[in-house]
Protein backbone atom coordinates (compact mmCIF):
# COMPACT_ATOMS: atom_id res chain seq x y z
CA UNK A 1 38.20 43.28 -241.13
CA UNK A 2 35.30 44.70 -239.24
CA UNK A 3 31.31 43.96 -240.85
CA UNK A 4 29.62 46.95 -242.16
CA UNK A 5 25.49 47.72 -241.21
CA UNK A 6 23.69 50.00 -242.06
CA UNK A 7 21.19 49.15 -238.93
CA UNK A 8 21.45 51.83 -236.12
CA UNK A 9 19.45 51.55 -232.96
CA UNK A 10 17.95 54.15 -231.23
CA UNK A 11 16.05 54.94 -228.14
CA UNK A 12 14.69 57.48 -226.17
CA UNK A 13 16.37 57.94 -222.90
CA UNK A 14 15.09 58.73 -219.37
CA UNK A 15 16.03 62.02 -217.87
CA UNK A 16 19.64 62.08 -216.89
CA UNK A 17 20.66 61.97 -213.42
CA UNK A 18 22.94 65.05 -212.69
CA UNK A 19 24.58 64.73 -209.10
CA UNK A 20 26.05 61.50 -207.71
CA UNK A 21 24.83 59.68 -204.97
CA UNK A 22 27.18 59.10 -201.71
CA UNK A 23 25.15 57.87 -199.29
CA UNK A 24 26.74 54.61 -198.62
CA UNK A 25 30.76 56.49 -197.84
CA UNK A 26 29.53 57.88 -194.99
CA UNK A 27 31.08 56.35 -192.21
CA UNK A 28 33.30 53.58 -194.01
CA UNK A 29 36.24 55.54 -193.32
CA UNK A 30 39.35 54.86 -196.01
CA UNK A 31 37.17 52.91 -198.47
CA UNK A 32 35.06 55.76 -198.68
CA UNK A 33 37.98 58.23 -199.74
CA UNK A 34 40.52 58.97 -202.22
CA UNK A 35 43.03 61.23 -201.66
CA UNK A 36 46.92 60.86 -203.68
CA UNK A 37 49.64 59.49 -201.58
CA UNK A 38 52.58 61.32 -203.85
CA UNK A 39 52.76 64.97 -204.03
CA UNK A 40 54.65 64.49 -207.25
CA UNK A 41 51.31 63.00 -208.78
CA UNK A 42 49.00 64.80 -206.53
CA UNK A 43 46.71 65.50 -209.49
CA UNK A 44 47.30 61.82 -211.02
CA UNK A 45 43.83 60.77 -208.86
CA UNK A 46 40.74 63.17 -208.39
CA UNK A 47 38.81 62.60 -205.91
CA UNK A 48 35.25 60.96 -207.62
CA UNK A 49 32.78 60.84 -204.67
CA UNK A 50 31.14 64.04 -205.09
CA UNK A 51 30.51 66.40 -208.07
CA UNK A 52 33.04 68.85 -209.06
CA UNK A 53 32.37 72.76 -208.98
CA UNK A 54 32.09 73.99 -212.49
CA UNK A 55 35.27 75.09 -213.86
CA UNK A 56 35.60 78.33 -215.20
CA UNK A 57 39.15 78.06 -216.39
CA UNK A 58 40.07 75.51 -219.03
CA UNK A 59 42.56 73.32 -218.28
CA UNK A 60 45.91 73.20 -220.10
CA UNK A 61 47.21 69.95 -219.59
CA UNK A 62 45.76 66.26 -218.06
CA UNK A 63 47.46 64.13 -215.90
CA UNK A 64 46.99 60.49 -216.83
CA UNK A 65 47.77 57.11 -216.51
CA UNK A 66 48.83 55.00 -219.23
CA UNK A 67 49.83 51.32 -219.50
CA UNK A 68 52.50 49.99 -221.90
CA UNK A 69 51.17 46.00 -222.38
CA UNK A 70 49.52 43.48 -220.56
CA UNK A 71 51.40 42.03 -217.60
CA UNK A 72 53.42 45.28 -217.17
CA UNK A 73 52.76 48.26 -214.30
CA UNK A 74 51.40 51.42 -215.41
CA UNK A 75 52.98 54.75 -215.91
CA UNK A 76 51.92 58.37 -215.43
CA UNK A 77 52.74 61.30 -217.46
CA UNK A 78 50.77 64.68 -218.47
CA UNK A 79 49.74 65.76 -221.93
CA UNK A 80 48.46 69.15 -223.16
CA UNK A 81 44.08 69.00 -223.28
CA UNK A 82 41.91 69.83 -225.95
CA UNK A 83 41.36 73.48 -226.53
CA UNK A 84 37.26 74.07 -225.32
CA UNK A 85 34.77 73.13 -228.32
CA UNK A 86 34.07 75.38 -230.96
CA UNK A 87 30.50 76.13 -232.31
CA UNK A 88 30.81 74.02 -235.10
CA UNK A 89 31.98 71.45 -233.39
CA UNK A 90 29.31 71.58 -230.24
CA UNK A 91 26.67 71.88 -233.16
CA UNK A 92 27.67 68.29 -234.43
CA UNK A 93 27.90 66.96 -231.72
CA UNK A 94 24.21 68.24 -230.55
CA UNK A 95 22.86 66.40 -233.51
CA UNK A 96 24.51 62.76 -233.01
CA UNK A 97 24.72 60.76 -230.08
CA UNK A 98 21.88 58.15 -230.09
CA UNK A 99 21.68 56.08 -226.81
CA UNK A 100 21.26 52.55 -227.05
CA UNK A 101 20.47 50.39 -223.88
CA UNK A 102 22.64 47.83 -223.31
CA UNK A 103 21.82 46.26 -220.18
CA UNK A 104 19.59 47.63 -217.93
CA UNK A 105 18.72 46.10 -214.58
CA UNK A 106 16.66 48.67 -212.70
CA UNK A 107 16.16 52.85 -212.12
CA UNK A 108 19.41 55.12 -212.69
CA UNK A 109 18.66 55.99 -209.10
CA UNK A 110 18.88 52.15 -208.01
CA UNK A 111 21.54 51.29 -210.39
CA UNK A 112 25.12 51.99 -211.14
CA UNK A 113 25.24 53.44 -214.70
CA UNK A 114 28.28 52.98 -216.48
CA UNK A 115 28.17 54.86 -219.87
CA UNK A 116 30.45 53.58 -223.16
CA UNK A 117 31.16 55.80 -226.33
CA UNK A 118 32.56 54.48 -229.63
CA UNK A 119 35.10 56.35 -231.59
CA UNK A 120 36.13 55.43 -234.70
CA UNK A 121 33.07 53.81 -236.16
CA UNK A 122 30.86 55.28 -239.02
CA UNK A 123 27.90 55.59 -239.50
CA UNK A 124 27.24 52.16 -240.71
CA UNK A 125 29.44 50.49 -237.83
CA UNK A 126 27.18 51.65 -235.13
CA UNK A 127 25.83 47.77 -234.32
CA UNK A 128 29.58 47.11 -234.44
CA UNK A 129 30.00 49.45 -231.81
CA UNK A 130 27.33 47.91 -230.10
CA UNK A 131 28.16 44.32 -230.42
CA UNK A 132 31.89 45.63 -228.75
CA UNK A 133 30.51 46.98 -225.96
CA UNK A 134 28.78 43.64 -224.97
CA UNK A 135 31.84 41.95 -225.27
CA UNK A 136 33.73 44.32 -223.48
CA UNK A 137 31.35 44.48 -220.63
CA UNK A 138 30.97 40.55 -220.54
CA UNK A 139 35.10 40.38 -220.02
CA UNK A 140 35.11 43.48 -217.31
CA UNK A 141 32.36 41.93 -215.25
CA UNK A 142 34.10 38.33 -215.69
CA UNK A 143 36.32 39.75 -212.86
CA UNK A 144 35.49 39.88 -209.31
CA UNK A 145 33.99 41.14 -207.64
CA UNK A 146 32.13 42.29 -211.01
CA UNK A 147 30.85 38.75 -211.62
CA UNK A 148 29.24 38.72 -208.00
CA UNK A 149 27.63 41.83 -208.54
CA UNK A 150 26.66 42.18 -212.78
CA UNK A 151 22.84 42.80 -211.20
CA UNK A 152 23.46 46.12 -209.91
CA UNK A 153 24.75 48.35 -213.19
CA UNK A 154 23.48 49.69 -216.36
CA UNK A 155 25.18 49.83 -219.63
CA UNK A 156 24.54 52.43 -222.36
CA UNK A 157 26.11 52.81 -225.40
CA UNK A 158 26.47 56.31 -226.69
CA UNK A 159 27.23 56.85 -230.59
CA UNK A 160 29.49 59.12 -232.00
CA UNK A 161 29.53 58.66 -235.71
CA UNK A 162 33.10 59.24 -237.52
CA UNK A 163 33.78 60.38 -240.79
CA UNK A 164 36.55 57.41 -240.73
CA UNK A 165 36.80 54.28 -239.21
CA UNK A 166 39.93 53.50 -237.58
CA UNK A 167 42.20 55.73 -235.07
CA UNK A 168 44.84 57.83 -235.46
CA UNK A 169 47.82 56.24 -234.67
CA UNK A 170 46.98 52.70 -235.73
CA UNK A 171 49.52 51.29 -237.12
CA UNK A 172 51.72 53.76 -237.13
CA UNK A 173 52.18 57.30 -235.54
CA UNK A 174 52.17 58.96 -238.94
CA UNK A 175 47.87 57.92 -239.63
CA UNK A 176 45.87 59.72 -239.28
CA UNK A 177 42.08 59.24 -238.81
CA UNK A 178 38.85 62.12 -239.15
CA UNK A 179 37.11 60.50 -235.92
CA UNK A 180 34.27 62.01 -233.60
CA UNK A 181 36.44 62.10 -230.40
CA UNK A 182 39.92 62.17 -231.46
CA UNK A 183 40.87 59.00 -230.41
CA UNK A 184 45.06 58.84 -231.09
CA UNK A 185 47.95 56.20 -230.14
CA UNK A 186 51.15 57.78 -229.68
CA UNK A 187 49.85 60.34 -227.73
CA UNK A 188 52.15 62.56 -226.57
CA UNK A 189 54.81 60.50 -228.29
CA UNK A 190 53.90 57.28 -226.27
CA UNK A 191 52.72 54.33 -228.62
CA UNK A 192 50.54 52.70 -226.51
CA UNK A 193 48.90 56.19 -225.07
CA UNK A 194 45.40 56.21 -226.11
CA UNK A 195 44.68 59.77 -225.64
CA UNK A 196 40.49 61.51 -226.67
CA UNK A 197 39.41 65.13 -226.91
CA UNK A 198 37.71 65.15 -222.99
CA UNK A 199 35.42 67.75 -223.90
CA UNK A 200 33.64 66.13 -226.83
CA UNK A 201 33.45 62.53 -224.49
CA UNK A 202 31.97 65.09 -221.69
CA UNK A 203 29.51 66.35 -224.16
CA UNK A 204 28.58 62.78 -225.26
CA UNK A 205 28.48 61.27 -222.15
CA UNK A 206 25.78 64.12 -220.95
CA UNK A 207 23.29 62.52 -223.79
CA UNK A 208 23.05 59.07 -221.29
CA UNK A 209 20.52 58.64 -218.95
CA UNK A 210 23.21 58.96 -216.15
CA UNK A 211 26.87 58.11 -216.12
CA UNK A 212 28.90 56.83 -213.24
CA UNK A 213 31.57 55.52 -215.35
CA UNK A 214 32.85 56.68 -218.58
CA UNK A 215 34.46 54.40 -220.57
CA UNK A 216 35.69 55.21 -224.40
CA UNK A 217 36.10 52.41 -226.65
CA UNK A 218 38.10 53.43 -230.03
CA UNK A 219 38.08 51.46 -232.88
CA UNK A 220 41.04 49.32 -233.17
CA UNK A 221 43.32 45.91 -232.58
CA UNK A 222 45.78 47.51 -230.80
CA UNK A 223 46.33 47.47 -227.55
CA UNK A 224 46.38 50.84 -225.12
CA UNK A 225 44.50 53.16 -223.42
CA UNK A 226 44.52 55.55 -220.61
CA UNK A 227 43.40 57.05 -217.22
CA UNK A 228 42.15 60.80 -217.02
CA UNK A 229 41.68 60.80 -213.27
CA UNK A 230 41.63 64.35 -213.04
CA UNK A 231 38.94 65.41 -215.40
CA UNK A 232 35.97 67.38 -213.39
CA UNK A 233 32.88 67.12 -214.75
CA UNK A 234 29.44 68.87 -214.29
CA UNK A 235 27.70 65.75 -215.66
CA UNK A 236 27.87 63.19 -212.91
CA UNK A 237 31.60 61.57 -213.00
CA UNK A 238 35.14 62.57 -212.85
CA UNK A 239 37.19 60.63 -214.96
CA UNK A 240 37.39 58.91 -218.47
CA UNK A 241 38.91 55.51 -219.41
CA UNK A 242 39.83 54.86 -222.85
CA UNK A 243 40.43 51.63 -224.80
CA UNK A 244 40.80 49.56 -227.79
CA UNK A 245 37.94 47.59 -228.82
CA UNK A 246 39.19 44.36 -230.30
CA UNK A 247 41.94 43.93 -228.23
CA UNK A 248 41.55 40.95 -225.60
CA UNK A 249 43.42 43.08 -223.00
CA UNK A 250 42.24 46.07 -222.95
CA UNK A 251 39.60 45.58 -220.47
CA UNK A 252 42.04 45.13 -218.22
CA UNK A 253 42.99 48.91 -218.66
CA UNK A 254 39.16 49.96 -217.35
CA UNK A 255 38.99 47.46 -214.99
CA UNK A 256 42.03 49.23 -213.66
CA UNK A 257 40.72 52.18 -213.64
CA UNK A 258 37.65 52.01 -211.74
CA UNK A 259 39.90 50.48 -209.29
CA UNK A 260 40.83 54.09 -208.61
CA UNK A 261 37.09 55.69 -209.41
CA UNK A 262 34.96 53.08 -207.43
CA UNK A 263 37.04 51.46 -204.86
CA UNK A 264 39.02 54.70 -203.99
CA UNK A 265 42.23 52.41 -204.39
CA UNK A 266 45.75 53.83 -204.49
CA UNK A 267 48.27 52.54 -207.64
CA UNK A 268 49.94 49.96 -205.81
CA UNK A 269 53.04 50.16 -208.02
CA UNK A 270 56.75 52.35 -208.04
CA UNK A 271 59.04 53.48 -210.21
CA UNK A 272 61.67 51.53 -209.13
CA UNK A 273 63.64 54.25 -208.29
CA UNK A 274 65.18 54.63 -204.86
CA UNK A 275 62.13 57.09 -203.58
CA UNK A 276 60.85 57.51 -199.76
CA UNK A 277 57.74 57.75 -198.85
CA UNK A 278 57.72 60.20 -195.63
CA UNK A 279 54.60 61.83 -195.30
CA UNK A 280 51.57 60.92 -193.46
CA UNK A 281 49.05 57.78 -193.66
CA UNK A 282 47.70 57.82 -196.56
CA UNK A 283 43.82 57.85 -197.33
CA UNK A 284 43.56 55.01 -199.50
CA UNK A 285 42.14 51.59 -198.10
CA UNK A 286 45.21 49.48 -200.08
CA UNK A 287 48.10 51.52 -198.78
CA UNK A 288 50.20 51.79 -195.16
CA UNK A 289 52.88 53.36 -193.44
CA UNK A 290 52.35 50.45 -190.93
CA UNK A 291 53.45 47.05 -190.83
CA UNK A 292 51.20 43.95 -190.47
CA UNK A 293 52.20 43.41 -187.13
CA UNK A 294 51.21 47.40 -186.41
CA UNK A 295 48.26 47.45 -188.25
CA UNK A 296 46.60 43.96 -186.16
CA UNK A 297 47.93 46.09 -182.88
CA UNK A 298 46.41 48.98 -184.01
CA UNK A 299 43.22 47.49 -185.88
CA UNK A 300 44.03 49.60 -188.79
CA UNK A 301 43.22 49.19 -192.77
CA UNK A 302 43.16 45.98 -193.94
CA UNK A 303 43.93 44.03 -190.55
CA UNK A 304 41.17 41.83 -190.97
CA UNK A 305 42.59 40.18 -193.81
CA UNK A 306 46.23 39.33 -192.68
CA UNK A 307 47.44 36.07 -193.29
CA UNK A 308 44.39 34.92 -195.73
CA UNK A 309 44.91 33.68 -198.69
CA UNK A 310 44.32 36.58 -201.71
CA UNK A 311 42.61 35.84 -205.23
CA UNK A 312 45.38 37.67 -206.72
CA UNK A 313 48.13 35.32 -205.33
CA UNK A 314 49.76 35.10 -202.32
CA UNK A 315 48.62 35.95 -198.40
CA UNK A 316 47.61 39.19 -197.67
CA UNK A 317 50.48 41.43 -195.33
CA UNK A 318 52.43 43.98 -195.93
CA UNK A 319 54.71 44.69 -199.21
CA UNK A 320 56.73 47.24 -199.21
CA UNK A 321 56.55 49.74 -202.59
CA UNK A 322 53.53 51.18 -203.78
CA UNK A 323 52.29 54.71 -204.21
CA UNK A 324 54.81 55.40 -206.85
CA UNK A 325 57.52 55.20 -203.91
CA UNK A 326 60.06 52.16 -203.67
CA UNK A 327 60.04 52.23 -199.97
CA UNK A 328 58.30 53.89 -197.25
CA UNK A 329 54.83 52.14 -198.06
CA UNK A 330 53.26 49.12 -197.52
CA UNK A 331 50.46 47.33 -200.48
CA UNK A 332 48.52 43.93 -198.93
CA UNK A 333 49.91 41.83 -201.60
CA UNK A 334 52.94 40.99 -203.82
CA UNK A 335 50.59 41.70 -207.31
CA UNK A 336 47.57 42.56 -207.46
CA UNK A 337 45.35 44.32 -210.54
CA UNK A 338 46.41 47.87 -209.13
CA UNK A 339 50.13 47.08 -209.49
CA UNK A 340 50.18 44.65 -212.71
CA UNK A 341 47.34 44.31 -215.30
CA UNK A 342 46.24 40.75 -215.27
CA UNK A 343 45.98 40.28 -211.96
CA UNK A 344 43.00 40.02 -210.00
CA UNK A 345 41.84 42.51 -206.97
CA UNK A 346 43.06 41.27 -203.60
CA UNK A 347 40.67 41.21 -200.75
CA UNK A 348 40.75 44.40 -199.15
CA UNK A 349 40.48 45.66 -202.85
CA UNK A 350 37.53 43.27 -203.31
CA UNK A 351 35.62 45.04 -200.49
CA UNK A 352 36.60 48.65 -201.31
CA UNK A 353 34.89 47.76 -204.96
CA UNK A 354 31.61 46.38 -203.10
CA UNK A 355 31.72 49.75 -201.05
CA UNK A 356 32.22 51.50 -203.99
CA UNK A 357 29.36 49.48 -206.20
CA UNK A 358 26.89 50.09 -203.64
CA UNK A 359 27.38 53.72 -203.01
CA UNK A 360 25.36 53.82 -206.47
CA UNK A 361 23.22 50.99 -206.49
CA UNK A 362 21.03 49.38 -204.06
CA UNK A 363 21.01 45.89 -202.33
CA UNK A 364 17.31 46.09 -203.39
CA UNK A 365 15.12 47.18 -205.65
CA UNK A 366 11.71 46.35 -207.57
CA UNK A 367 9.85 47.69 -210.69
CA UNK A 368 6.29 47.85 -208.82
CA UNK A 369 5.95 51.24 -207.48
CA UNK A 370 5.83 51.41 -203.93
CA UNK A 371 3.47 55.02 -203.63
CA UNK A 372 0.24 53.17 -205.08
CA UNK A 373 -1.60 50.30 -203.28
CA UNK A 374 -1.63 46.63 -204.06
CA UNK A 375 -4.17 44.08 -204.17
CA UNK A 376 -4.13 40.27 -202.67
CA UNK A 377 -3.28 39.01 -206.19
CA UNK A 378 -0.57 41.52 -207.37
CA UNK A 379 2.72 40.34 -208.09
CA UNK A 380 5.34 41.59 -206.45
CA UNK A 381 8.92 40.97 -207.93
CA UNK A 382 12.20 42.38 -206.85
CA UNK A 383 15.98 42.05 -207.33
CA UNK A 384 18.53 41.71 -204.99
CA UNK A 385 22.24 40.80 -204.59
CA UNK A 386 23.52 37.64 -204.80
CA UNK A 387 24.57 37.00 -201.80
CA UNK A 388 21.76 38.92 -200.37
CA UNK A 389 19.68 37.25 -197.65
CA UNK A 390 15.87 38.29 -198.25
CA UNK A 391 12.97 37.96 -195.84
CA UNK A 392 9.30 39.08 -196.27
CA UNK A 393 6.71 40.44 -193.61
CA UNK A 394 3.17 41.15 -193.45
CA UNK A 395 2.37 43.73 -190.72
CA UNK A 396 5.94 43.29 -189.37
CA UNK A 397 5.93 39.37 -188.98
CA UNK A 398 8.18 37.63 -190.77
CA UNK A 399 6.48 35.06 -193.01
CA UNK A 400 9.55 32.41 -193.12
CA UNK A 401 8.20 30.20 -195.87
CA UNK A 402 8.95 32.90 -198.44
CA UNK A 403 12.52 33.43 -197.13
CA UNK A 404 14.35 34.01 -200.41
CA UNK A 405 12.05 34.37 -202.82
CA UNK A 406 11.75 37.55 -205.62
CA UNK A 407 8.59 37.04 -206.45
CA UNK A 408 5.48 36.84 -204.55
CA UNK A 409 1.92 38.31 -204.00
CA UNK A 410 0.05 39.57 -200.75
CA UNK A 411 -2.03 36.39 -200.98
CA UNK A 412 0.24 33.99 -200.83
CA UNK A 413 2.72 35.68 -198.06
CA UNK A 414 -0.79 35.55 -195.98
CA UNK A 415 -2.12 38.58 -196.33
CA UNK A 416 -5.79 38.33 -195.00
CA UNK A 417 -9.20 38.88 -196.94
CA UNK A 418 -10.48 41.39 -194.43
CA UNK A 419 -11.40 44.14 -196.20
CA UNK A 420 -8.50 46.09 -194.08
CA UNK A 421 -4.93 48.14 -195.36
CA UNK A 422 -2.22 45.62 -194.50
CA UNK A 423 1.36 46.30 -195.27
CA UNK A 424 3.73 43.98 -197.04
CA UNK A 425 7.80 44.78 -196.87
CA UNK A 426 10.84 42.82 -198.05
CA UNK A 427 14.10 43.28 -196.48
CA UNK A 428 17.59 42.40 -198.11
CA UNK A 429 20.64 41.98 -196.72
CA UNK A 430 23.71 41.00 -198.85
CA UNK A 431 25.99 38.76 -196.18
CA UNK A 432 29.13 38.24 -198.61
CA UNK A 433 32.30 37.08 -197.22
CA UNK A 434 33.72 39.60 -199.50
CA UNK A 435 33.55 42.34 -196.74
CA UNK A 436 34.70 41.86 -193.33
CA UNK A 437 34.12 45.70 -192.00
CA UNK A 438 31.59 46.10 -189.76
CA UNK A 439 30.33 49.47 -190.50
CA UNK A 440 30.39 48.70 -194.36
CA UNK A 441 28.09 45.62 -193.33
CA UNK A 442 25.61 47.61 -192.05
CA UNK A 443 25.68 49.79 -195.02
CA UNK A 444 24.84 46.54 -197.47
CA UNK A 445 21.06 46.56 -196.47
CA UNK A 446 17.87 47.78 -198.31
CA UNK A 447 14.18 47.37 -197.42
CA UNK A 448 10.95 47.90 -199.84
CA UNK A 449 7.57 48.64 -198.28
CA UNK A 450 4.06 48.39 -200.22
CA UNK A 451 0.31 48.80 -198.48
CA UNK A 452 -2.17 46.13 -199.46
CA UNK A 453 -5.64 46.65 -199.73
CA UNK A 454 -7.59 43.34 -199.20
């Protein structure tokens, strides 16, 4: 049974970013973009790169992606959406949603910001909510490349108090639960569909500082969740994951997910029915109409990493099935998390999800303002990747004893006592063997730049 508190934390947000940032797709080709491979499920996958028009007309029905237990491949289906919000209801939901921060590592502008929302918690179960989204964060970023990379995202935690605690749907499809966001298992008749009212998680999600990722957790053992890839947004994302909170695989469903809203990456998965694929190359980085032997002649997709080894199992070629079609297209490996939940990313995977990390965040940042001048005995401290090589210069030379180092003043990287403006700058580069394409390595670079008076 879950702990009751009456403890609820608050705090007082920074202004929320409103567009996304794209600056790092530009010029990485396929990782970059995300375009559906099956005109049957053209609407399965939204594009998430850039911000969505507003929409004027109200949708009548989602597509999403669902996911029937651990170890098993995903499904897709639609189901009808929430009718828009009513007065009442946008009242309410204008006086709740306190923002708690649970990690934060740097600016929203530096930083990727992913944004969770509870469901199915009181009042006094806020610090319950809280508690699960540490967990759930700690088990997402326990897979790679995540756990190379926890440095560069923020986590907030959004409440939404419920009249109830509990979802609808849990155990059985005849409970029913008064909850903020309407979490609900057998949505659509599926058990293990874990469907939410979009518009009130929109409205929620707005309160954050800035979301990049949107990630519902509703209160409950049971496992299930779901994909809306196709929800357009005027708030900074397109798409919602949902999950259960307290069970262990769950996290597996979002991890999923932002396979296909980070990393741009195609379901590798079929139906097992006897579909061909026939139309043209697809956009996606993990999917081919060419064989290995093609795609080395013709240095295309994920020829660099044919015939190593994979994290996921296996070497990396070219499997035939993916896409939802039996035949016609090629994934790099047998099993991987975008065919089978449980699995790890395989390396071309791997690098789509560093594209897609830093297209938010930076390879570098630091809290000391760079638009005011330093002294000779300011500190200077910054973060950086990793795997990120850093260098520091004074006046453009290099000063190689501080190769490395994240924190440092003018005085002791040798800036002079003169009485003149020197200028100090830091320089990362994050050399992972994580990405082998060249234009996405040049990409992976950031460089800080303060003027020292002495």
């Amino acid at each position: 049974m879950r702990k009751n508190t009456s403890i609820r934390t608050t705090s007082t947000p920074t202004p929320r970013r409103l567009s996304r940032r794209t600056g790092i797709s530009a010029g990485i080709g396929a990782v970059a973009l995300f375009a559906t491979v099956a005109a049957t499920v053209a609407t399965a996958q939204g594009a998430i790169g850039t911000p969505a028009p507003p929409q004027h007309n109200q949708p009548t029905t989602h597509h999403v992606e669902y996911f029937t237990g651990a170890g098993t491949h995903p499904r897709q289906t639609t189901v009808p959406a929430p009718k828009p919000l009513s007065r009442s209801e946008k009242a309410a939901i204008a006086s709740d949603g306190d923002v708690t921060p649970i990690v934060q590592n740097g600016p929203v502008d530096k930083k990727l910001d992913v944004v969770f929302i509870g469901d199915g918690y009181t009042a006094s179960q806020q610090e319950d909510f809280h508690d699960d989204v540490r967990a759930k964060w700690a088990k997402i970023t326990a897979v790679e490349p995540y756990a190379s990379y926890t440095g560069l995202f923020n986590v907030w935690a959004v409440d939404a108090v419920s009249n109830e605690s509990g979802v609808s749907g849990d155990p059985t499809q005849d409970v029913v639960r008064d909850t903020a966001l309407d979490s609900a298992f057998f949505c659509d008749g599926t058990e293990r569909l874990l469907c939410v009212d979009t518009g009130k998680v929109e409205s929620y999600a707005s309160k954050a500082p800035a979301g990049d990722l949107v990630v519902v957790l509703s209160n409950s053992t049971k496992y299930g969740g779901a994909g809306y890839n196709d929800v357009s947004s005027q708030v900074g994302y397109d798409g919602i994951a949902t999950a259960s909170s307290d069970n262990d695989q769950s996290d597996q469903i979002a991890v999923h997910e932002t396979g296909h809203s980070l990393g741009k990456l195609a379901d590798e998965y079929d139906y097992g029915q006897d579909g061909t694929y026939t139309g043209p190359e697809p956009a996606q980085a993990n999917l081919t109409t060419l064989s290995a032997d093609q795609m080395t002649a013709q240095q295309q997709k994920w020829y660099r990493w044919i015939g190593q080894q994979s994290p996921d199992g296996g070497t990396v070629g070219a499997y035939e099935g993916g896409g939802y079609y039996q035949y016609g297209l090629n994934r790099p490996t047998e099993n991987s998390i975008m065919r089978t939940l449980g699995r790890e990313f395989n390396l071309p995977g791997r690098e789509a999800m560093i594209a897609g990390f830093y297209r938010y965040a930076s390879v570098l940042t630091s809290p000391v303002a760079t638009d005011r001048p330093l002294t000779r005995k300011d500190r200077i401290r910054i973060t950086a990747s990793p795997s990120a090589q850093v260098k520091w210069y004074v006046d453009g030379h290099e000063t190689k004893s501080s190769r490395g180092r994240k924190t440092v003043t003018p005085r002791t990287l040798g800036v002079p006592a003169d009485g003149r403006t020197h200028t100090v700058t830091v320089k990362a580069t994050d050399r992972t063997d994580a990405v082998r394409d060249p234009a996405l390595r040049k990409l992976l670079f950031g460089s800080l730049k303060w003027r020292v008076v002495s």
